[in-house]
Protein backbone atom coordinates (compact mmCIF):
# COMPACT_ATOMS: atom_id res chain seq x y z
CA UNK A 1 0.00 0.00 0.00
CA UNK A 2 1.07 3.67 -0.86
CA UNK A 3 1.25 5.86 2.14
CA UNK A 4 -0.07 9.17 1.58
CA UNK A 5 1.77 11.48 3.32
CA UNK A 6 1.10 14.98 4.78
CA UNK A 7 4.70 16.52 5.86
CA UNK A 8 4.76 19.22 8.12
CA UNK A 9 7.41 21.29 9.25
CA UNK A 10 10.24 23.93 7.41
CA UNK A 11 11.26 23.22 3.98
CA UNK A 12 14.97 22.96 5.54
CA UNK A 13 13.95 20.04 8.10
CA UNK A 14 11.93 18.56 5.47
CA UNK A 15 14.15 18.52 2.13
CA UNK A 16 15.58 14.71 3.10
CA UNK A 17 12.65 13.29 4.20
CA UNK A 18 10.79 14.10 0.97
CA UNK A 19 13.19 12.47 -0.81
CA UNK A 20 13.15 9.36 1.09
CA UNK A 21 9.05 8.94 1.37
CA UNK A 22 9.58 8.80 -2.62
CA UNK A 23 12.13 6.42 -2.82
CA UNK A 24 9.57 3.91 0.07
CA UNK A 25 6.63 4.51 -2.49
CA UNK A 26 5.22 7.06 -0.91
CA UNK A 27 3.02 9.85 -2.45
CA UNK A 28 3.86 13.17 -0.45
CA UNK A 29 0.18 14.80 -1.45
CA UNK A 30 0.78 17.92 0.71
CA UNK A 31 2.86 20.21 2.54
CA UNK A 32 3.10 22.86 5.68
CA UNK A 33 4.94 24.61 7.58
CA UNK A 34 3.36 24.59 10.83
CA UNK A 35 0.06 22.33 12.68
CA UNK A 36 -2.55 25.76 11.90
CA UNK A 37 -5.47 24.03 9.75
CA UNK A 38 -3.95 20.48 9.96
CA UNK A 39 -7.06 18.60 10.47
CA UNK A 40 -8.62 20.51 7.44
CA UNK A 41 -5.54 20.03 5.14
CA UNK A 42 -5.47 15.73 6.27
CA UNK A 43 -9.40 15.73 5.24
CA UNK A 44 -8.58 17.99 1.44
CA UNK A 45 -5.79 16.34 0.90
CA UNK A 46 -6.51 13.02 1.03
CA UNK A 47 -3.53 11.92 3.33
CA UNK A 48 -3.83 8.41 5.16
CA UNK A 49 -0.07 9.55 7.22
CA UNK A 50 1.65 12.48 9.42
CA UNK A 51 5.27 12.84 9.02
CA UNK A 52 6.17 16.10 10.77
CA UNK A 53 9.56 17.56 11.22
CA UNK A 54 10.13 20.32 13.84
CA UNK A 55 12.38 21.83 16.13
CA UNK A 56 9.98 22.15 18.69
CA UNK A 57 6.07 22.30 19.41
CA UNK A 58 5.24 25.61 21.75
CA UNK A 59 1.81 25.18 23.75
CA UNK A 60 -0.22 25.89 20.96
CA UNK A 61 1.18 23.41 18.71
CA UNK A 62 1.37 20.68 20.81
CA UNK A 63 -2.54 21.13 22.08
CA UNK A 64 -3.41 21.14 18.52
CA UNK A 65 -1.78 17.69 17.52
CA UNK A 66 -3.07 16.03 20.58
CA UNK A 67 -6.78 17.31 19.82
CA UNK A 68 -6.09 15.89 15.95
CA UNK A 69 -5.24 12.41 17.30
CA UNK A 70 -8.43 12.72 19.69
CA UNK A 71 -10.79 14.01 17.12
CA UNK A 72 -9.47 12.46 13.82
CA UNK A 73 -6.59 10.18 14.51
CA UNK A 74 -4.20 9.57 11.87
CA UNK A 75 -0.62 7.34 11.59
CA UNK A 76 2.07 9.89 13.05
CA UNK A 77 5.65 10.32 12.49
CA UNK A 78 7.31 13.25 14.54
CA UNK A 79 10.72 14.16 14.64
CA UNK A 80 11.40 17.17 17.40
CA UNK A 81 15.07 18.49 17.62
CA UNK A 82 14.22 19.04 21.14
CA UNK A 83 11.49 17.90 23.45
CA UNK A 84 11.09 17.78 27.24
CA UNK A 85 9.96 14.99 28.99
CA UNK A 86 6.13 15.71 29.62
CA UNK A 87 5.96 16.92 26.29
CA UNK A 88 7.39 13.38 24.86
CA UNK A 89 4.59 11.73 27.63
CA UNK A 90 1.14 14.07 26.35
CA UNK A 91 2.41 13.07 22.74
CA UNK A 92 2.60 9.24 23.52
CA UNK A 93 -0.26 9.29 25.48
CA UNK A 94 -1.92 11.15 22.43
CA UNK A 95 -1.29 8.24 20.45
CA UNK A 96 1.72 9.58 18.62
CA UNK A 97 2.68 6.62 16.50
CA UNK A 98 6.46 6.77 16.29
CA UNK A 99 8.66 9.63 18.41
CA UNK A 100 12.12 11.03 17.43
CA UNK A 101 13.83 13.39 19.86
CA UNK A 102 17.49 14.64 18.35
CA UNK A 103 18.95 13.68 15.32
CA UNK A 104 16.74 11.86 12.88
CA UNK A 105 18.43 9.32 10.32
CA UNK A 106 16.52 9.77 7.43
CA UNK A 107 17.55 6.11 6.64
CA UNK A 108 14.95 5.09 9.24
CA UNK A 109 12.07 6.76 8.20
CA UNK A 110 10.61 3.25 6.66
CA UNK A 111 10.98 1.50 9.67
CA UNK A 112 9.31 4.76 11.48
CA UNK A 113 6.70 4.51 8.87
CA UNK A 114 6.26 0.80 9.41
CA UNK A 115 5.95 1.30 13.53
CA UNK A 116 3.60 4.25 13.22
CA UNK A 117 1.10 2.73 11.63
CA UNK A 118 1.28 -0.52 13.54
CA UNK A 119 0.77 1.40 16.52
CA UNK A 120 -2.33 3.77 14.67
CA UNK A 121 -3.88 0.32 13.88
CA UNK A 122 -3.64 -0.83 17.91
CA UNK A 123 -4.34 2.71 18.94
CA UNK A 124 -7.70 1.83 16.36
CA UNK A 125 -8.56 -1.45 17.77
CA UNK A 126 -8.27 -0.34 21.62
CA UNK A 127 -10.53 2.66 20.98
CA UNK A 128 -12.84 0.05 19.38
CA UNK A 129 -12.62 -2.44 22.35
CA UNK A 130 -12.61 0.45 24.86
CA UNK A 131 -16.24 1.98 22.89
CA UNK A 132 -17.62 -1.23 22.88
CA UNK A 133 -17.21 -2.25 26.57
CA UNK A 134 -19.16 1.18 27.33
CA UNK A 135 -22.01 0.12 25.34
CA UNK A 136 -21.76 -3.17 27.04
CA UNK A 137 -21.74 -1.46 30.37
CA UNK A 138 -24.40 1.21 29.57
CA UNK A 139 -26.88 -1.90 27.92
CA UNK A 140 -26.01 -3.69 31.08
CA UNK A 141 -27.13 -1.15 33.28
CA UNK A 142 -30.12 -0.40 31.43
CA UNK A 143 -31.45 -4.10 31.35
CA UNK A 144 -30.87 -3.96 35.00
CA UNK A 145 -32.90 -1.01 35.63
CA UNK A 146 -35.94 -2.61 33.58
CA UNK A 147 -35.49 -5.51 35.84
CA UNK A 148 -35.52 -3.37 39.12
CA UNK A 149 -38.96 -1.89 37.35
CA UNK A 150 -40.46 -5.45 36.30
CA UNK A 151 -39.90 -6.66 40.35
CA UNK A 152 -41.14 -3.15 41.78
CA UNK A 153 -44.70 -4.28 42.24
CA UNK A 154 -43.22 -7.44 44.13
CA UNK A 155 -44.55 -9.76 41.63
CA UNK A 156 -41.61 -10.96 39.87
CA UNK A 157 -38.27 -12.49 41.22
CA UNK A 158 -34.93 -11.09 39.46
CA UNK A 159 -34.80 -14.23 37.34
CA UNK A 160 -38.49 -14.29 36.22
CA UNK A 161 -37.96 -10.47 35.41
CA UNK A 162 -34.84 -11.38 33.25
CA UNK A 163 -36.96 -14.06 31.62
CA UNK A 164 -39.54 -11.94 30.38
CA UNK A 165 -37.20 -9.84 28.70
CA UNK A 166 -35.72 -12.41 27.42
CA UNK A 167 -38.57 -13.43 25.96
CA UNK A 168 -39.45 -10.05 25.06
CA UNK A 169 -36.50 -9.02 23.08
CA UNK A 170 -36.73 -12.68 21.02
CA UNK A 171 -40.26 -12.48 19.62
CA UNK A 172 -39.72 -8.60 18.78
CA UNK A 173 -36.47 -9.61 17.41
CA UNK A 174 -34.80 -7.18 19.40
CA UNK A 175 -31.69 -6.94 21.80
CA UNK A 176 -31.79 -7.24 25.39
CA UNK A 177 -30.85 -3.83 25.67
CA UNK A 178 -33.43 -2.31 23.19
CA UNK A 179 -36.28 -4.60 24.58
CA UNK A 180 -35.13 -2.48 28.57
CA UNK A 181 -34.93 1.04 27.06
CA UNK A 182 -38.74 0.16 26.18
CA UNK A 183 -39.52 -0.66 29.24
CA UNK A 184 -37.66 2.48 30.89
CA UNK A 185 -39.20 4.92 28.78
CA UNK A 186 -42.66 3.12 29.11
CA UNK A 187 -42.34 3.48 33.16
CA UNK A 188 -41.02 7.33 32.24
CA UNK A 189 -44.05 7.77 30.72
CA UNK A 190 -46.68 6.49 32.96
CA UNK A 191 -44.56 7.90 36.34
């Protein structure tokens, strides 16, 4: 697969690297200078990869590439000349795919490339597992509340109350979970 690249940084940092991405097959579709309108340029663009080459990141910068990799995340190389230490942590906690501090051998930027987007694609598949066990969680909690509403009148045991749902949610060919949020918003109603 051709990576499609989005390089950011100063045309002195960057003249090697662009170089390089060509000679890995990759298609360099865009270029700029600094992170202002990144998310917009990535979406235009077409890119599918990061590859950023800075001296530093100030404040400003940094907030911005975290909030990219929160709101649209995208495979990230970044080469700093300098970083401190709870800068290097906010960007790996951001989900920054692959991290140079110092001197970057250009050499390595396949490798970087290769490492980047095998961590995007567990960064991916985490976010997916972590959004799924919420809506496990919240359907959970909802077919316990519909329980706690079947048993209110005293009639039902926990078990017969799961039961009728159960039975419920099969002949309407529903989920558990849709089958409770009936129930809830039928007791709203009538409350």
């Amino acid at each position: 697969m051709t990576n499609k690249i989005l390089l950011v940084g100063n045309t002195e940092l960057l003249s090697g690297l662009s170089a390089t991405l060509q000679a890995v097959n990759c298609s360099q579709v865009a270029q700029l200078n600094n992170f202002k309108n990144i998310a917009t340029e990535l979406l235009t663009s077409g890119a599918d990869t990061l590859v950023a080459s800075m001296r530093g990141l100030d404040s400003k910068e940094l907030n911005e590439l975290i909030a990219l990799q929160d709101e649209s995340p995208v495979t990230t190389v970044l080469h700093l000349d300098q970083a401190d230490s709870q800068t290097t942590k906010k960007l790996a906690a951001a989900g920054i795919g692959a991290l140079v501090v110092g001197v970057l051998e250009v050499s390595r930027l396949p490798q970087l490339l290769d490492l980047a987007e095998a961590r995007f694609k567990q960064l991916l598949d985490m976010r997916a597992q972590i959004a799924n066990l919420q809506q496990s969680l919240q359907d959970r909690k909802a077919i316990d509340r519909a329980k706690g509403l079947i048993m209110g009148k005293g009639k039902y045991s926990e078990e017969q109350a799961y039961h009728a749902l159960r039975k419920l949610a099969m002949s309407q060919n529903q989920t558990m979970a849709e089958v409770a949020a009936g129930v809830i918003s039928s007791a709203e109603l009538f409350a």
